[in-house]
PDB file of N, CA and C in Angstrom:
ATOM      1  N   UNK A   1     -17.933  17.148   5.367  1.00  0.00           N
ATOM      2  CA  UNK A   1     -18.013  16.239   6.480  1.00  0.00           C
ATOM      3  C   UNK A   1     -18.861  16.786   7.627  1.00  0.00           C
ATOM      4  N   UNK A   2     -18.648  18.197   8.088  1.00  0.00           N
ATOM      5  CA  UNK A   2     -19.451  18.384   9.135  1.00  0.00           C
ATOM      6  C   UNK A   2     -20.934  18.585   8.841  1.00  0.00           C
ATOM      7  N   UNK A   3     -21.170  18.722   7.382  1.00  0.00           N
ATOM      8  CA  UNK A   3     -23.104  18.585   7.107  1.00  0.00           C
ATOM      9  C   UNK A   3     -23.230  17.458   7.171  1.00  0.00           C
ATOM     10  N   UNK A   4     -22.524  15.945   7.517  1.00  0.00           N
ATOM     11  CA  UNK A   4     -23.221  14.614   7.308  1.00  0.00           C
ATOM     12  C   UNK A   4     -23.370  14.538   8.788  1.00  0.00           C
ATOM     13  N   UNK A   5     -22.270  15.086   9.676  1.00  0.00           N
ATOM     14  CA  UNK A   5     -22.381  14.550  10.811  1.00  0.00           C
ATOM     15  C   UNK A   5     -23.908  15.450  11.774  1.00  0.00           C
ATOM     16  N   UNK A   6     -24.098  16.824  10.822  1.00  0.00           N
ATOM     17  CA  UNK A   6     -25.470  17.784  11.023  1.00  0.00           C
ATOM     18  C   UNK A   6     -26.361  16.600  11.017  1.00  0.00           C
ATOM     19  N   UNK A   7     -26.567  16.185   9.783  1.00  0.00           N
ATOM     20  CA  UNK A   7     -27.422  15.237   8.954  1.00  0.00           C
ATOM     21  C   UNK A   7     -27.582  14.230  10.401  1.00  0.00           C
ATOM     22  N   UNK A   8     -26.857  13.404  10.887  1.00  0.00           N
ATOM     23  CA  UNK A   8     -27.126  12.123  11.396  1.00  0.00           C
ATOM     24  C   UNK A   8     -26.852  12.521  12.851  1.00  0.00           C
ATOM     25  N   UNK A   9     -27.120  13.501  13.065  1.00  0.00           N
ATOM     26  CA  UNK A   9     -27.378  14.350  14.953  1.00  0.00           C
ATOM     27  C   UNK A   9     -28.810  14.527  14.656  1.00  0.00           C
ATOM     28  N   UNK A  10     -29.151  15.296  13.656  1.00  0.00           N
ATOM     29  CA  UNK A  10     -30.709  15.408  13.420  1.00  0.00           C
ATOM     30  C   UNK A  10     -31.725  14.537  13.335  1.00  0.00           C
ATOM     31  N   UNK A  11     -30.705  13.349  12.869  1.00  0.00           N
ATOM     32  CA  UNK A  11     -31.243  12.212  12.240  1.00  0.00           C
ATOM     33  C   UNK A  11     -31.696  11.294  14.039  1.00  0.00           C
ATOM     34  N   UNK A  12     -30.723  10.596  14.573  1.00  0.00           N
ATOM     35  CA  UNK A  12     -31.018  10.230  15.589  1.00  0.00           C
ATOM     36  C   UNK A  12     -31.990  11.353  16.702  1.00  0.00           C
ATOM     37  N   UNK A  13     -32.062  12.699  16.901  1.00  0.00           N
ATOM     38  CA  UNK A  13     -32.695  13.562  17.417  1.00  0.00           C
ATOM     39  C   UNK A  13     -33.905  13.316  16.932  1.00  0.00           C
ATOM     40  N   UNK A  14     -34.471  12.794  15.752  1.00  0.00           N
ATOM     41  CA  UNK A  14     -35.928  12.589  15.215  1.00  0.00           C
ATOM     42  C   UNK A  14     -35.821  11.093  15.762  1.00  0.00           C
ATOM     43  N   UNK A  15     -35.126  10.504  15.960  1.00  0.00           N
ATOM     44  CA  UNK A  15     -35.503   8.944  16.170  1.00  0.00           C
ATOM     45  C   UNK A  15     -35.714   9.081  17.888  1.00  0.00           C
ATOM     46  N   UNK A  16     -35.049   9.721  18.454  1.00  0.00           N
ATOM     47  CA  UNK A  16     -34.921   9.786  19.704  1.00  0.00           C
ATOM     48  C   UNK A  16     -36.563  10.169  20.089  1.00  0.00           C
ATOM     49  N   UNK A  17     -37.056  11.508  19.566  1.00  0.00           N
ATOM     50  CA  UNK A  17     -38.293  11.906  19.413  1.00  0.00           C
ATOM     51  C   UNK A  17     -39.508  10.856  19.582  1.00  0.00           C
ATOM     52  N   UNK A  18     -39.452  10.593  18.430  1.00  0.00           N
ATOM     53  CA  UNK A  18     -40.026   9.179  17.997  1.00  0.00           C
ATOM     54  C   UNK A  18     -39.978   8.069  18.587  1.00  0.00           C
ATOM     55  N   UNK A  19     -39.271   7.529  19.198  1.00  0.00           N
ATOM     56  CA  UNK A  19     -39.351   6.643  20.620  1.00  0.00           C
ATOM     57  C   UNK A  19     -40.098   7.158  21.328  1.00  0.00           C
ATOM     58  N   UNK A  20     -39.929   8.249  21.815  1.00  0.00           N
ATOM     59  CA  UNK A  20     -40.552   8.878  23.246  1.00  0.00           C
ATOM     60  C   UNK A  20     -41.904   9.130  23.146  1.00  0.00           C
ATOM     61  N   UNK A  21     -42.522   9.373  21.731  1.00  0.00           N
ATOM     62  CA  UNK A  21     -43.690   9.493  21.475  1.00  0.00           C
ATOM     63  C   UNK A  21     -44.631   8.467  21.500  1.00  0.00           C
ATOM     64  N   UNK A  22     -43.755   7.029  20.871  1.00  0.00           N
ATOM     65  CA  UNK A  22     -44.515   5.546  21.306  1.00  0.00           C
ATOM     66  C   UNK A  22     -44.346   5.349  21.961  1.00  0.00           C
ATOM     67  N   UNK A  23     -43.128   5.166  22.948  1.00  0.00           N
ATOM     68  CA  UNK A  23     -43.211   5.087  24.324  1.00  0.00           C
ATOM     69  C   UNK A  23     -44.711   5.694  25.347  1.00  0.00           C
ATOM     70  N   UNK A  24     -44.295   6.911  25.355  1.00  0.00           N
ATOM     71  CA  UNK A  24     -45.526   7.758  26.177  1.00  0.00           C
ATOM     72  C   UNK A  24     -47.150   7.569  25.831  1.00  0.00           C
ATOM     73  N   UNK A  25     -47.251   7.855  24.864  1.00  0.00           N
ATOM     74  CA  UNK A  25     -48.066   7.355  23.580  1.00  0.00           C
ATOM     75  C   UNK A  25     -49.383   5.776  23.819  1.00  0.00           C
ATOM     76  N   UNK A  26     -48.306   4.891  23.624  1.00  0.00           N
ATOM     77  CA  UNK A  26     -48.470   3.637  24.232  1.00  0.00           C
ATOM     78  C   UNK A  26     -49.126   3.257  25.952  1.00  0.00           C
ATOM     79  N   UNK A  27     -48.497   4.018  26.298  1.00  0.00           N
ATOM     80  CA  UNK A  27     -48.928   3.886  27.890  1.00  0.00           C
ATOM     81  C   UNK A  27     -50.072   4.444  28.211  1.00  0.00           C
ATOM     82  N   UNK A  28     -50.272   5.822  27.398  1.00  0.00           N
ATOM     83  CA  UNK A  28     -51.117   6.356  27.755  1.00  0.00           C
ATOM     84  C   UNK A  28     -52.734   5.402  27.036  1.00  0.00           C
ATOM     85  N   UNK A  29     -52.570   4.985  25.538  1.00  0.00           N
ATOM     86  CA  UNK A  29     -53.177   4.338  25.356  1.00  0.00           C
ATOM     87  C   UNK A  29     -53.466   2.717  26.335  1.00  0.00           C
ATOM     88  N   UNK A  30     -52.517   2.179  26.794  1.00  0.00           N
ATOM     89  CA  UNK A  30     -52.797   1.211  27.540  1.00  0.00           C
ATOM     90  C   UNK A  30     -53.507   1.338  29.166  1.00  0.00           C
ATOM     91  N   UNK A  31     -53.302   2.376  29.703  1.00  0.00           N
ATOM     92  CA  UNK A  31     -53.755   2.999  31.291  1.00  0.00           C
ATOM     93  C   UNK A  31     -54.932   3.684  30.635  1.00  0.00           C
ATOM     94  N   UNK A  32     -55.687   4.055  29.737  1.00  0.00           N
ATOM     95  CA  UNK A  32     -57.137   4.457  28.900  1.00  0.00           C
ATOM     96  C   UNK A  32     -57.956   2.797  28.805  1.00  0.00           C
ATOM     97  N   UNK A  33     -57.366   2.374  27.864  1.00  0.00           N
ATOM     98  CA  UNK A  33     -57.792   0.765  27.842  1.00  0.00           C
ATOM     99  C   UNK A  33     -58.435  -0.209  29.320  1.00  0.00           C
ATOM    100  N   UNK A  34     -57.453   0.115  29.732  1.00  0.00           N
ATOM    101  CA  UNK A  34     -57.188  -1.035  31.496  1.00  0.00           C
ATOM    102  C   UNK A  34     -58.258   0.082  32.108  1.00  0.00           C
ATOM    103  N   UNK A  35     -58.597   0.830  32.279  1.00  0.00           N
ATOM    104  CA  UNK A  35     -59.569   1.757  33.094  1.00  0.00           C
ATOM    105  C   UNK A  35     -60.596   1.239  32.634  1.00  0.00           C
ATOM    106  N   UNK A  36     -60.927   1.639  30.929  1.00  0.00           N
ATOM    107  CA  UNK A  36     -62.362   1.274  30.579  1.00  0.00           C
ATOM    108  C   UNK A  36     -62.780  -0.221  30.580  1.00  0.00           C
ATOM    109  N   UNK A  37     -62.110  -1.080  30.791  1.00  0.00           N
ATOM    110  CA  UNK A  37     -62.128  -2.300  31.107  1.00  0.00           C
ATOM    111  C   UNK A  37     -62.097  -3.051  32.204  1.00  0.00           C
ATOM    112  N   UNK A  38     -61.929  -2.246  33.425  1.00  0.00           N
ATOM    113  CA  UNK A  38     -62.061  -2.403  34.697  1.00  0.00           C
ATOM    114  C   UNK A  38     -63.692  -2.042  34.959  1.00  0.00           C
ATOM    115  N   UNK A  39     -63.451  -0.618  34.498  1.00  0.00           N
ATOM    116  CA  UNK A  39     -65.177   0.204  34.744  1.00  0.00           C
ATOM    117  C   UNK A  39     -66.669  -0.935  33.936  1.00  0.00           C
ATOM    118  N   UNK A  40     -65.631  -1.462  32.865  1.00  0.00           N
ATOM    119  CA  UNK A  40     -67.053  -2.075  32.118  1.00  0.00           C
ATOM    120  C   UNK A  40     -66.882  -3.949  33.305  1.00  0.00           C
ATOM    121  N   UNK A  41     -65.554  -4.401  33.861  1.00  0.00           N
ATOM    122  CA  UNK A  41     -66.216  -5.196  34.583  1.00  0.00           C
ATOM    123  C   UNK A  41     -67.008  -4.820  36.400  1.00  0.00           C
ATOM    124  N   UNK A  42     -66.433  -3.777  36.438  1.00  0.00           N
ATOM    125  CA  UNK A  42     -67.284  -3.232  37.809  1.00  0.00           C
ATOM    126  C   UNK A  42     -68.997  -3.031  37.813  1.00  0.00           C
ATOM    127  N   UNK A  43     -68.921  -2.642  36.640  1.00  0.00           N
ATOM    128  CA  UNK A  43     -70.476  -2.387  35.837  1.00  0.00           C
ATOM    129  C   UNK A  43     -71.235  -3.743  35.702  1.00  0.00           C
ATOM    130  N   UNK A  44     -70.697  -4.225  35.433  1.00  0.00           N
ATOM    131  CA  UNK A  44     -71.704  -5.842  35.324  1.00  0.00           C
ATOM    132  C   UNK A  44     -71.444  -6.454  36.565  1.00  0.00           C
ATOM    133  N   UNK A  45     -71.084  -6.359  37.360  1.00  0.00           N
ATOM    134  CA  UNK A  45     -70.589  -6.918  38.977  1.00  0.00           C
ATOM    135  C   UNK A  45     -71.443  -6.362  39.867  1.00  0.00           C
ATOM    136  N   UNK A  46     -71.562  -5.280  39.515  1.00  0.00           N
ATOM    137  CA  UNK A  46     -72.926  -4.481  40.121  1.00  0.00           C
ATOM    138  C   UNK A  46     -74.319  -4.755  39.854  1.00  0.00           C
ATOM    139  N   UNK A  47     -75.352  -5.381  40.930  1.00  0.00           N
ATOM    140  CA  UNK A  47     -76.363  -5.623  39.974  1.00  0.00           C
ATOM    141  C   UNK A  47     -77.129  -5.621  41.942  1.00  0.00           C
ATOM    142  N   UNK A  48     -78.644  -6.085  41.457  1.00  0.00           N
ATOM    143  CA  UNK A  48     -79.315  -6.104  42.816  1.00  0.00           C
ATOM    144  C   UNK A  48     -79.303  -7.030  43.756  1.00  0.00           C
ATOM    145  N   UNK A  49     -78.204  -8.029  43.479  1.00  0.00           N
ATOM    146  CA  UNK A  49     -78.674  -9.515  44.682  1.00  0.00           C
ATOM    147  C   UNK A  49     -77.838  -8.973  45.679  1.00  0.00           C
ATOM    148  N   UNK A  50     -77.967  -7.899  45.768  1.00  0.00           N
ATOM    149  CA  UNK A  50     -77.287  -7.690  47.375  1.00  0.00           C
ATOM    150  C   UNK A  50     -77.958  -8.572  48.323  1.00  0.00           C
ATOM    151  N   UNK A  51     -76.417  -9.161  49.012  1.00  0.00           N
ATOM    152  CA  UNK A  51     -76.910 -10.227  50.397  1.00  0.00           C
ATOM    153  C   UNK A  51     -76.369  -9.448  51.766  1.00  0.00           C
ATOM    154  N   UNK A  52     -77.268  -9.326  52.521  1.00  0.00           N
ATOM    155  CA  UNK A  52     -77.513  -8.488  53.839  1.00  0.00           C
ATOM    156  C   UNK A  52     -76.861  -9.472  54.827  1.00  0.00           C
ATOM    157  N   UNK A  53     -75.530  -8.853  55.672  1.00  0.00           N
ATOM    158  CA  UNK A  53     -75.219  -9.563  56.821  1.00  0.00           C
ATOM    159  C   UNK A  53     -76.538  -9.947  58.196  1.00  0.00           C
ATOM    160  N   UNK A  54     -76.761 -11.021  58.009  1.00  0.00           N
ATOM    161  CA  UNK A  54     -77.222 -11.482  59.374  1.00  0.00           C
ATOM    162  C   UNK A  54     -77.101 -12.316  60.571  1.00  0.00           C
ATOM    163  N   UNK A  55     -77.642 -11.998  61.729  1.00  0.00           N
ATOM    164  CA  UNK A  55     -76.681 -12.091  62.667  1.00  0.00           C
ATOM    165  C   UNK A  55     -76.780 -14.073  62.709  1.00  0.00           C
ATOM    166  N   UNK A  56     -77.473 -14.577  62.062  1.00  0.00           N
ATOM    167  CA  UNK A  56     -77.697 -15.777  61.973  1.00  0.00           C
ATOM    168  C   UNK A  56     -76.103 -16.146  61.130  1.00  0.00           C
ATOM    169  N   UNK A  57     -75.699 -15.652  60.482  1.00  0.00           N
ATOM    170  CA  UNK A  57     -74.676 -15.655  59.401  1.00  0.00           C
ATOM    171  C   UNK A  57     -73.735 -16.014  60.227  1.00  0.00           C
ATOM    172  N   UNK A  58     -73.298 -15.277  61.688  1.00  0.00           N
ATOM    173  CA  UNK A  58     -72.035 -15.285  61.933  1.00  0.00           C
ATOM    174  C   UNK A  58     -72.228 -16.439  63.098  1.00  0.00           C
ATOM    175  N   UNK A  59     -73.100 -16.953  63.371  1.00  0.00           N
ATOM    176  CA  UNK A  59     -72.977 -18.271  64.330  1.00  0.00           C
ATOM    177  C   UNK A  59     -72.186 -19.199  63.645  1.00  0.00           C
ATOM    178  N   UNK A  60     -71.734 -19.360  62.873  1.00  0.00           N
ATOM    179  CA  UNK A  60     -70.715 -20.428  62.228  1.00  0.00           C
ATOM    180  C   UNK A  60     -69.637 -19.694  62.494  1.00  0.00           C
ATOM    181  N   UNK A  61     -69.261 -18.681  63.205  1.00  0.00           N
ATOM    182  CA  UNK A  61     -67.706 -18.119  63.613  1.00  0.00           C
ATOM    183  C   UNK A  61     -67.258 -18.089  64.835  1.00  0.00           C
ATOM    184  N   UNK A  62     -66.282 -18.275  64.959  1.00  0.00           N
ATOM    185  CA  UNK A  62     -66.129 -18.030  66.548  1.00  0.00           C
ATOM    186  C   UNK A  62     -66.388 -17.025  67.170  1.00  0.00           C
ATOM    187  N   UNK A  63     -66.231 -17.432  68.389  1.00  0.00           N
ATOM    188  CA  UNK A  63     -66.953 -16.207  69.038  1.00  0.00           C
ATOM    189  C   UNK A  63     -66.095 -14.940  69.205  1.00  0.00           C
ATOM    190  N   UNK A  64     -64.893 -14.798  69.342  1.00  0.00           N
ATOM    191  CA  UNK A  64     -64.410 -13.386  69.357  1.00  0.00           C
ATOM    192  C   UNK A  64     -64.136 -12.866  67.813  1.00  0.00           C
ATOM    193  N   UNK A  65     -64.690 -13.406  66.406  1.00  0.00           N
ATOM    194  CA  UNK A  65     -65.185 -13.415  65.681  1.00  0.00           C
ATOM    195  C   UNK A  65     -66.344 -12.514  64.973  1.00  0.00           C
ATOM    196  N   UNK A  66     -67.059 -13.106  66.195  1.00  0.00           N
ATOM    197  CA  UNK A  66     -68.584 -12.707  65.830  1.00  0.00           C
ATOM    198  C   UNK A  66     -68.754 -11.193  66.615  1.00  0.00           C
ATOM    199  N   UNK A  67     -68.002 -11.022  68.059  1.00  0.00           N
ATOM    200  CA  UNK A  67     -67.935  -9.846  68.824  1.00  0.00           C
ATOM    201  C   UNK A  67     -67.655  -8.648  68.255  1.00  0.00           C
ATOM    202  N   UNK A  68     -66.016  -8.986  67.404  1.00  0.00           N
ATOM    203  CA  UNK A  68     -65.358  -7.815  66.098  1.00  0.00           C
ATOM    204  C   UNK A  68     -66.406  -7.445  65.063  1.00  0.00           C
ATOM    205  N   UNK A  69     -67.195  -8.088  64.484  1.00  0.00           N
ATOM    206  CA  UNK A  69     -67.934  -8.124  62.987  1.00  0.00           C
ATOM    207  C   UNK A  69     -68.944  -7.213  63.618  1.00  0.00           C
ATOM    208  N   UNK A  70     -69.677  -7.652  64.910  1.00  0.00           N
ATOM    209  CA  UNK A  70     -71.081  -6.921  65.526  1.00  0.00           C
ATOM    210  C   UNK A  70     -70.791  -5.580  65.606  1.00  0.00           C
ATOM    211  N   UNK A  71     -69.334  -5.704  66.343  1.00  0.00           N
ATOM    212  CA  UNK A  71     -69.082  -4.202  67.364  1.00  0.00           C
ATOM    213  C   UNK A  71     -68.297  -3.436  66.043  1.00  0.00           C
ATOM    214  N   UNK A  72     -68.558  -3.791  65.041  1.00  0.00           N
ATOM    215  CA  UNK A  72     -68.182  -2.931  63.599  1.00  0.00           C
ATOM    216  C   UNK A  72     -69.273  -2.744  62.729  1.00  0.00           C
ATOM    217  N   UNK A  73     -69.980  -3.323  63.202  1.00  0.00           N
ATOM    218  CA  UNK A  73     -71.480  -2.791  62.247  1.00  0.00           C
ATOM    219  C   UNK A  73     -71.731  -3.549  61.136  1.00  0.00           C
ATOM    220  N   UNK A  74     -71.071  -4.501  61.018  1.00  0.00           N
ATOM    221  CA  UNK A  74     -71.177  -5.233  59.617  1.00  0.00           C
ATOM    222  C   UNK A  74     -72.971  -5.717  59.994  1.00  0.00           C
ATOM    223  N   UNK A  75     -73.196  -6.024  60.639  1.00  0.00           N
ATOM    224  CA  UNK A  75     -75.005  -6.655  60.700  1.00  0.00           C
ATOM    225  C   UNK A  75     -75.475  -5.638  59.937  1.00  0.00           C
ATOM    226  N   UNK A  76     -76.368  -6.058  59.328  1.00  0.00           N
ATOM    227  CA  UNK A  76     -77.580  -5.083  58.884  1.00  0.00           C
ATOM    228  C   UNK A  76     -76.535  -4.677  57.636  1.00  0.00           C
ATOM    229  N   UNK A  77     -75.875  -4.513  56.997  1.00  0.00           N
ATOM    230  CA  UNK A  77     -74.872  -4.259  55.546  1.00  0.00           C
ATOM    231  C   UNK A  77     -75.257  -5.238  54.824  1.00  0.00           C
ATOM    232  N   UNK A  78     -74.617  -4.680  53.523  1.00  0.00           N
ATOM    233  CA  UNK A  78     -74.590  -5.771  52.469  1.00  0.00           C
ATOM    234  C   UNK A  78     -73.106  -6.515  52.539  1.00  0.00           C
ATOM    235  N   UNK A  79     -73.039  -7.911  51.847  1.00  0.00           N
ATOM    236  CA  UNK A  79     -71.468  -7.976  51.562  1.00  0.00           C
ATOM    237  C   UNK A  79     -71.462  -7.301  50.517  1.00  0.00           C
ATOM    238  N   UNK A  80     -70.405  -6.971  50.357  1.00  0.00           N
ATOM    239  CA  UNK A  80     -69.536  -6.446  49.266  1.00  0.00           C
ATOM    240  C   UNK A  80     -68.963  -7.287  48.531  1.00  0.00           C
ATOM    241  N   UNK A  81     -69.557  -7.314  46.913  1.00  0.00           N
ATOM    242  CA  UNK A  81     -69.417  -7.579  46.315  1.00  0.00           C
ATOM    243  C   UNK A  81     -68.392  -7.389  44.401  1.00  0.00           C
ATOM    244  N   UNK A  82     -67.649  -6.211  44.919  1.00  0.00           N
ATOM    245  CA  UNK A  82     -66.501  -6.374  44.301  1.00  0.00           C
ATOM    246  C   UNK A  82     -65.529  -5.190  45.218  1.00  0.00           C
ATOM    247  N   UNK A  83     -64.163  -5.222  44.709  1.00  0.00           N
ATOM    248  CA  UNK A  83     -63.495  -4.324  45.015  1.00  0.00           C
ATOM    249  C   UNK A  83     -62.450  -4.049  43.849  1.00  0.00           C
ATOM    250  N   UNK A  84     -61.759  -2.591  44.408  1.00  0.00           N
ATOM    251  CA  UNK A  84     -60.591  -2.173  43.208  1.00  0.00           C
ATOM    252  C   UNK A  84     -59.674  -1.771  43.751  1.00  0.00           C
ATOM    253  N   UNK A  85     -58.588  -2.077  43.500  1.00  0.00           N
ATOM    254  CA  UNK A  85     -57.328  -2.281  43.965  1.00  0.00           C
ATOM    255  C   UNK A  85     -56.516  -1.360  43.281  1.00  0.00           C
ATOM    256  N   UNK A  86     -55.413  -0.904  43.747  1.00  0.00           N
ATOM    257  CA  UNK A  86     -54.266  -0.326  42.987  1.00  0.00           C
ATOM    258  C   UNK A  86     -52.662  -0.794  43.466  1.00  0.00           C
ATOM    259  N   UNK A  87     -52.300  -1.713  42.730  1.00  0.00           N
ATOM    260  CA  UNK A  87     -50.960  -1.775  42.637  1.00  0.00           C
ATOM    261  C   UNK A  87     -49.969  -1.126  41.890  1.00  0.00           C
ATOM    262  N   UNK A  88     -48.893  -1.073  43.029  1.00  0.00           N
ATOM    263  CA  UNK A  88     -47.587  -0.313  42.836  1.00  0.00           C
ATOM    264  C   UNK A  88     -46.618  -1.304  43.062  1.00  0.00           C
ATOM    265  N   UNK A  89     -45.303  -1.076  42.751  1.00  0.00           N
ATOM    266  CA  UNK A  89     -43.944  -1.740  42.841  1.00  0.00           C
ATOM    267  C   UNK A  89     -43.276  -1.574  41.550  1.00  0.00           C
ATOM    268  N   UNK A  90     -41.938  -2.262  42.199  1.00  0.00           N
ATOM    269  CA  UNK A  90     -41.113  -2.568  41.297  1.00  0.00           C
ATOM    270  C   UNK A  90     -40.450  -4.284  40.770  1.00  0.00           C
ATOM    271  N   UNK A  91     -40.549  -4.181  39.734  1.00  0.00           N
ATOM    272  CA  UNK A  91     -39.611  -5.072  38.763  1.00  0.00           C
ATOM    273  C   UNK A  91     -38.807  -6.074  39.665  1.00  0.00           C
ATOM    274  N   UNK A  92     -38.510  -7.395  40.117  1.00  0.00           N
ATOM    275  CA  UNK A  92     -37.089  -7.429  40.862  1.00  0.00           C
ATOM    276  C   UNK A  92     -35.842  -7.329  39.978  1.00  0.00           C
ATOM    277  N   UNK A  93     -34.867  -7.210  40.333  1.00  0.00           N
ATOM    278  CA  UNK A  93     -33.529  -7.671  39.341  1.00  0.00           C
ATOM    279  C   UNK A  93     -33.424  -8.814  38.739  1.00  0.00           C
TER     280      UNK A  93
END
């Protein structure tokens, strides 16, 4: 009796293993994936039609608007044309 109960401690100890390996495994393959697939759409998002803020641009804004954008330097820039984000959180209940 006590070699079956050896047997099936060992037994779940390899299964236990074995979860943790697809578990970890998995993620790591999926956070590899989601990177190179971010990078390959950042890569084509990138290209030369950069459009240059001008000060003609911001007369359609209001005016304490247009004061913030100037007195930050956005004139004479490009817009920006993509960004990357990183989210965090949790699950709700």
């Amino acid at each position: 009796m006590p070699r079956v109960m050896s047997v099936v401690v060992q037994g779940l100890a390899v299964l236990l293993l074995l979860a943790l390996i697809v578990l970890f495994g998995g993620h790591t393959i999926f956070r590899r994936q989601a990177s190179k697939t971010a990078e390959s759409l950042l890569a084509q998002a990138r290209g030369d039609g950069r459009v240059i803020v001008t000060e003609e641009m911001l007369q359609s804004l209001p005016a304490p608007v247009q004061r913030y954008l100037k007195l930050i330097g956005v004139v004479g820039k490009p817009i920006p044309q993509t960004v990357r984000l990183k989210q965090v959180g949790m699950p709700l209940p």
